[in-house]
N, C-alpha and C. Protein backbone atom coordinates (compact mmCIF):
# COMPACT_ATOMS: atom_id res chain seq x y z
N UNK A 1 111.50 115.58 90.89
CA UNK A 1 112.05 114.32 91.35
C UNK A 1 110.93 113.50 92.00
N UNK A 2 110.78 112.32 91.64
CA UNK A 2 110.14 110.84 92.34
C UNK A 2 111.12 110.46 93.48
N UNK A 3 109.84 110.25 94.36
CA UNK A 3 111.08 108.99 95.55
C UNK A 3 110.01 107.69 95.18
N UNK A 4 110.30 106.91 95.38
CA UNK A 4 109.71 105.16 95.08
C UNK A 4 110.09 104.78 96.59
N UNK A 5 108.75 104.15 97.20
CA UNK A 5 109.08 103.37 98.14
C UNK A 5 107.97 102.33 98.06
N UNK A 6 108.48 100.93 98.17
CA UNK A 6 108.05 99.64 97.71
C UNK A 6 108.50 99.41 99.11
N UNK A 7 107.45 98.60 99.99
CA UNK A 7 107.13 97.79 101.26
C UNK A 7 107.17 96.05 100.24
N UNK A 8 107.92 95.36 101.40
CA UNK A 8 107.75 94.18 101.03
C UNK A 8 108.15 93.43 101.87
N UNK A 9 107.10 92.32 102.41
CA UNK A 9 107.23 90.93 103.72
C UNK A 9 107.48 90.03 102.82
N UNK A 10 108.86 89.09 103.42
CA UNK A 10 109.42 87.84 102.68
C UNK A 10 108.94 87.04 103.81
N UNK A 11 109.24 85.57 103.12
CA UNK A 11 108.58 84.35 103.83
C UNK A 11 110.47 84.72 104.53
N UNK A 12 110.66 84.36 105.84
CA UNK A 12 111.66 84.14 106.33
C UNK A 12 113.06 83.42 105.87
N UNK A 13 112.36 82.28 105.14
CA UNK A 13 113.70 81.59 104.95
C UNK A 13 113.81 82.23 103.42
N UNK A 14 113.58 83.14 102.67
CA UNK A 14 113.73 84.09 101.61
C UNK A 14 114.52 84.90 101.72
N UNK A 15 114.27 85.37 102.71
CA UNK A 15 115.03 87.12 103.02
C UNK A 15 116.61 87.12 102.16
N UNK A 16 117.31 85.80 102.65
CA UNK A 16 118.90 85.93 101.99
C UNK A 16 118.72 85.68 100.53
N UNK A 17 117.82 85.34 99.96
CA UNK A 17 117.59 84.73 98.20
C UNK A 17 116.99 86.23 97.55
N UNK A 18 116.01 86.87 98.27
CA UNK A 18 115.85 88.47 97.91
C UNK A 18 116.98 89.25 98.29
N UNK A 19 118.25 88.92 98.86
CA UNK A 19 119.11 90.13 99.06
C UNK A 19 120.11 89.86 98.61
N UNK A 20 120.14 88.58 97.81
CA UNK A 20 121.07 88.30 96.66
C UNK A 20 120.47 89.31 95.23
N UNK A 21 119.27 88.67 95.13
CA UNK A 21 118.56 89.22 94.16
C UNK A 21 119.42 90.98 93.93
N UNK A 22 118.49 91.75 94.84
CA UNK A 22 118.60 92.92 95.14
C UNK A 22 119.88 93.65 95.08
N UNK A 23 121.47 92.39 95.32
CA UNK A 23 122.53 93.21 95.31
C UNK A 23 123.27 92.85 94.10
N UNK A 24 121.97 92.03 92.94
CA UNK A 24 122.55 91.84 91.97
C UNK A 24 122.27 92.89 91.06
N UNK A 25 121.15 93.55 91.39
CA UNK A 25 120.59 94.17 90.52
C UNK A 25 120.73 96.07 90.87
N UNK A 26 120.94 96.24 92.20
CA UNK A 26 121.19 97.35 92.40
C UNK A 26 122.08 98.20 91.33
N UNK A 27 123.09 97.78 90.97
CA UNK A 27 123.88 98.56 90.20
C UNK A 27 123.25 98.76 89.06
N UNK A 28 122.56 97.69 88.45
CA UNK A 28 122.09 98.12 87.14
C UNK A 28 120.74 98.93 87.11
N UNK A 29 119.77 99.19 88.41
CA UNK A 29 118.75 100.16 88.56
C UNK A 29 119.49 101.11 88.41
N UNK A 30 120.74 101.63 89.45
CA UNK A 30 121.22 102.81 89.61
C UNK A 30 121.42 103.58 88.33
N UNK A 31 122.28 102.82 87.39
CA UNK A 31 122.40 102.59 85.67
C UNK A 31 121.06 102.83 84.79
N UNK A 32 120.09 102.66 85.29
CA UNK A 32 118.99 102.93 84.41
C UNK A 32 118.46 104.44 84.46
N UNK A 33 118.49 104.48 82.92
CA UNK A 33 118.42 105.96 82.72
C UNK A 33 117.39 106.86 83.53
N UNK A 34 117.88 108.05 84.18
CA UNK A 34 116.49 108.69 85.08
C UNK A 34 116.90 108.03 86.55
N UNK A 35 117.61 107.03 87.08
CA UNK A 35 117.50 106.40 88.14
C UNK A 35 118.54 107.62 88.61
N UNK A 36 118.02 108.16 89.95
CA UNK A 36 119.31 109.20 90.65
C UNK A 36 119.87 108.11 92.00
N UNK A 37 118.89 107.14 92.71
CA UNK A 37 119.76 105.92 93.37
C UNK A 37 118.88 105.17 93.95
N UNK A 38 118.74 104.05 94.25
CA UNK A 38 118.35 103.07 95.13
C UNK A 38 118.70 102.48 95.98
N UNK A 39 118.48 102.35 97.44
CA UNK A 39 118.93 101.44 98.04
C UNK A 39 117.87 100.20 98.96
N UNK A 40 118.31 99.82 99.80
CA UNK A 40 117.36 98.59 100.51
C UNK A 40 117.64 99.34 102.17
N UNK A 41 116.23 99.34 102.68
CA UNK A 41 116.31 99.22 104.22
C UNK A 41 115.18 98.06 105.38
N UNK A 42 115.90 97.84 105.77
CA UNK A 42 115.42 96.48 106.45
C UNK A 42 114.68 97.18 108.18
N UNK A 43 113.55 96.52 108.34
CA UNK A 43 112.93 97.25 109.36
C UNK A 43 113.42 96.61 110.73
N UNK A 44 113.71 97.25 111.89
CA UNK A 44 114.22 97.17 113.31
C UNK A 44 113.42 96.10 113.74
N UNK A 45 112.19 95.56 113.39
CA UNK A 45 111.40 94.75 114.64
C UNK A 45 111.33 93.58 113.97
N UNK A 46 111.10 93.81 113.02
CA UNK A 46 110.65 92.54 112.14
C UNK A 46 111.66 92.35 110.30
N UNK A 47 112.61 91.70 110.83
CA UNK A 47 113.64 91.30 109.74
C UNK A 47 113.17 90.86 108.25
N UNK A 48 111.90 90.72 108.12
CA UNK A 48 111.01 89.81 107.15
C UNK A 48 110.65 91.08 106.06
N UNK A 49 110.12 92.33 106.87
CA UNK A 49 110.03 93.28 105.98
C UNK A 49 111.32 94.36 105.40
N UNK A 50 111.40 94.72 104.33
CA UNK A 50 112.28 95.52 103.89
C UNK A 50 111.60 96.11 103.04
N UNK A 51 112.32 97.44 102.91
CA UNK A 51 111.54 98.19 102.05
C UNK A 51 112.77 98.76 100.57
N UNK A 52 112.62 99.10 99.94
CA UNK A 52 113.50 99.91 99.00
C UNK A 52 112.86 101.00 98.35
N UNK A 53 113.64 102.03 98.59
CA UNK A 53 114.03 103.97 98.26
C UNK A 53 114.58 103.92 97.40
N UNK A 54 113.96 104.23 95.92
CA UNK A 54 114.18 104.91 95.02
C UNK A 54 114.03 106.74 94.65
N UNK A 55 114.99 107.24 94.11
CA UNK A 55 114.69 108.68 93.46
C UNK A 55 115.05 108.47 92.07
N UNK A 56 114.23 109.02 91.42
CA UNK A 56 114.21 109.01 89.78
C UNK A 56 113.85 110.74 89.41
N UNK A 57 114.45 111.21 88.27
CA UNK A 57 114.34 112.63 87.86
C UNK A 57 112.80 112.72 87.21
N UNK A 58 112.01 111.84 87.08
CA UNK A 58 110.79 112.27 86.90
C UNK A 58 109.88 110.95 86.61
N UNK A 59 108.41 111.51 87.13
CA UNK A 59 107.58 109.73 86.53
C UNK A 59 107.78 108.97 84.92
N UNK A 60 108.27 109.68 84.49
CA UNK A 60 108.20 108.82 82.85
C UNK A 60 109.41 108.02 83.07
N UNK A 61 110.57 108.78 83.73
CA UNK A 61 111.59 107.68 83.76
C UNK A 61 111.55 106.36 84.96
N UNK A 62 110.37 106.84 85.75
CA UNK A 62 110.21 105.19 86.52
C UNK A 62 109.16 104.49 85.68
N UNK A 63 108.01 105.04 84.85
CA UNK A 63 107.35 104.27 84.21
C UNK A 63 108.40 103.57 83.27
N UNK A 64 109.12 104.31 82.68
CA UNK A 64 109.90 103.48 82.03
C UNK A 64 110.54 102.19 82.68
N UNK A 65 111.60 102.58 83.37
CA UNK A 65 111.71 101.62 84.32
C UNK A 65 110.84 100.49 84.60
N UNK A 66 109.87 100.88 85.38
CA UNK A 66 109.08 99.86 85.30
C UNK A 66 108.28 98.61 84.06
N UNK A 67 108.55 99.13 82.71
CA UNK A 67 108.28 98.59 81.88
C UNK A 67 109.24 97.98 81.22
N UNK A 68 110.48 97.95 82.07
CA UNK A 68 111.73 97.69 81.32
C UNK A 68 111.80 96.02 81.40
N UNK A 69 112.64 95.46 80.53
CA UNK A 69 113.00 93.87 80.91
C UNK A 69 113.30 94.08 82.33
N UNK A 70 114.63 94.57 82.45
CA UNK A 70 115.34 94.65 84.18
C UNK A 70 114.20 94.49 85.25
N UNK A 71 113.25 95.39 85.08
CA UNK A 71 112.10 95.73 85.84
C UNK A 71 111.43 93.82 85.97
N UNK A 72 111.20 93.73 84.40
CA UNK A 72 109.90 92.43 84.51
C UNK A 72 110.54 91.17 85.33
N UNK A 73 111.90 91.49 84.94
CA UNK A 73 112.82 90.21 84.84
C UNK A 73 113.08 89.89 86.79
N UNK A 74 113.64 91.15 87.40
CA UNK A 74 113.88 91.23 89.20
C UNK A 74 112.53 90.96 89.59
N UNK A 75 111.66 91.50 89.01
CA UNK A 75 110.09 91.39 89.56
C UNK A 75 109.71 90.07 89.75
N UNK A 76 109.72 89.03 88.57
CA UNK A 76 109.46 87.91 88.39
C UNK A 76 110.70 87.19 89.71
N UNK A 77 111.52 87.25 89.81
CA UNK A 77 112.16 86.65 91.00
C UNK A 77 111.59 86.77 92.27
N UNK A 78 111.78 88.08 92.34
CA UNK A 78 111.41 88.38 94.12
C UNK A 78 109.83 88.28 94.40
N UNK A 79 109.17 88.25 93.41
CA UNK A 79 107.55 88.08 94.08
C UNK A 79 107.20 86.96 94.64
N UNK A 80 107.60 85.65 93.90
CA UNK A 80 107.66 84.27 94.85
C UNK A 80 108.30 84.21 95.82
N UNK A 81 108.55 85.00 96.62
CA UNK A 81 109.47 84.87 97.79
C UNK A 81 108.21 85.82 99.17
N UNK A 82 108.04 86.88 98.43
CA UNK A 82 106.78 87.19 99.28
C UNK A 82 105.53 86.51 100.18
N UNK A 83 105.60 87.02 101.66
CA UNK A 83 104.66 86.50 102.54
C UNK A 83 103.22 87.32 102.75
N UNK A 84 103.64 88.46 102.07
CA UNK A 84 102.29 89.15 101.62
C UNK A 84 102.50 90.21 100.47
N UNK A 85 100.87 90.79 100.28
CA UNK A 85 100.99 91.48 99.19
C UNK A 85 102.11 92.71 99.35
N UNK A 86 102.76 92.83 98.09
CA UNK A 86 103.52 94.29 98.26
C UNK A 86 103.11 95.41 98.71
N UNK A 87 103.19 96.70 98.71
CA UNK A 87 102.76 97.83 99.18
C UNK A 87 103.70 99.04 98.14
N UNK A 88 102.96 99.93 97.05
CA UNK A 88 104.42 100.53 96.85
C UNK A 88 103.33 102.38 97.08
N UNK A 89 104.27 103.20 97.37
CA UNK A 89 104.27 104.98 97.10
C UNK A 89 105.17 105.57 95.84
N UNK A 90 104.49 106.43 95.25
CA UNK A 90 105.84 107.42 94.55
C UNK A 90 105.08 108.39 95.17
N UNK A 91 106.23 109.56 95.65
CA UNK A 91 105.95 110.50 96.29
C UNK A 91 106.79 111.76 95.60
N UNK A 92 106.33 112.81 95.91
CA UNK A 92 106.69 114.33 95.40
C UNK A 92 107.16 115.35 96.43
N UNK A 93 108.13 115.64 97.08
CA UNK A 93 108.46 116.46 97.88
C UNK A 93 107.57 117.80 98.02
N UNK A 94 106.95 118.28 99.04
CA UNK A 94 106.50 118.85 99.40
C UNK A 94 106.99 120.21 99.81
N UNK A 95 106.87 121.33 99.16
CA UNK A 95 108.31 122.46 99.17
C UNK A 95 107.91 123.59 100.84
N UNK A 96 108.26 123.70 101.48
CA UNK A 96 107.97 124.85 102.01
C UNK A 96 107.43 126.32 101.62
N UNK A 97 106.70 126.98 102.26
CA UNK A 97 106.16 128.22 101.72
C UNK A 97 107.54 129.24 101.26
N UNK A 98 108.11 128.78 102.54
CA UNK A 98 109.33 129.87 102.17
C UNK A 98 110.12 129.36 100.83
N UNK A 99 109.85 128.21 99.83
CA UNK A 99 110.52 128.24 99.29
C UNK A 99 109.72 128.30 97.51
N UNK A 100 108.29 128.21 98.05
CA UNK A 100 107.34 128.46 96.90
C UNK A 100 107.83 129.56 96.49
């Protein structure tokens, strides 16, 4: 399993035009094949940044993803809304010894 975490600062008066975006499209990430869920979390100090948590059953199905229309199409919206560059991780759970 992939987790996806994408950092992203909106210009302020954006934030509600990206969380339209985002709750249009949530269902149909979730829907995309390999997607296990996504959601949005918004940071305590500063309202401007939010981030979104993805898990996907493996990297080919977020590359996919990512190469998808859905992908080009949300992308192309929400990047003009950005007050700085994005930031993204895919990360790999890290198992315990006891469970190697």
């Amino acid at each position: 399993m992939i987790t996806r975490i994408v950092k992203m600062s909106f210009k302020k008066q954006e934030i509600d035009s990206f969380l339209k975006i985002f709750h249009e499209s949530q269902s149909l990430i979730n829907a995309f094949d390999g997607c296990i869920d996504v959601n949005l979390f918004q940071d305590k100090q500063d309202p401007r940044i939010l981030f979104t948590i993805s898990h996907w059953k493996s990297s080919d199905h977020l590359d996919q993803y990512r190469k998808s229309e859905l992908f080009k199409t949300t992308w192309a919206r929400t990047k003009v809304l950005f007050d700085a560059k994005p930031e993204a991780w895919s990360l790999s759970e890290v198992k315990s010894e006891e469970s190697l």
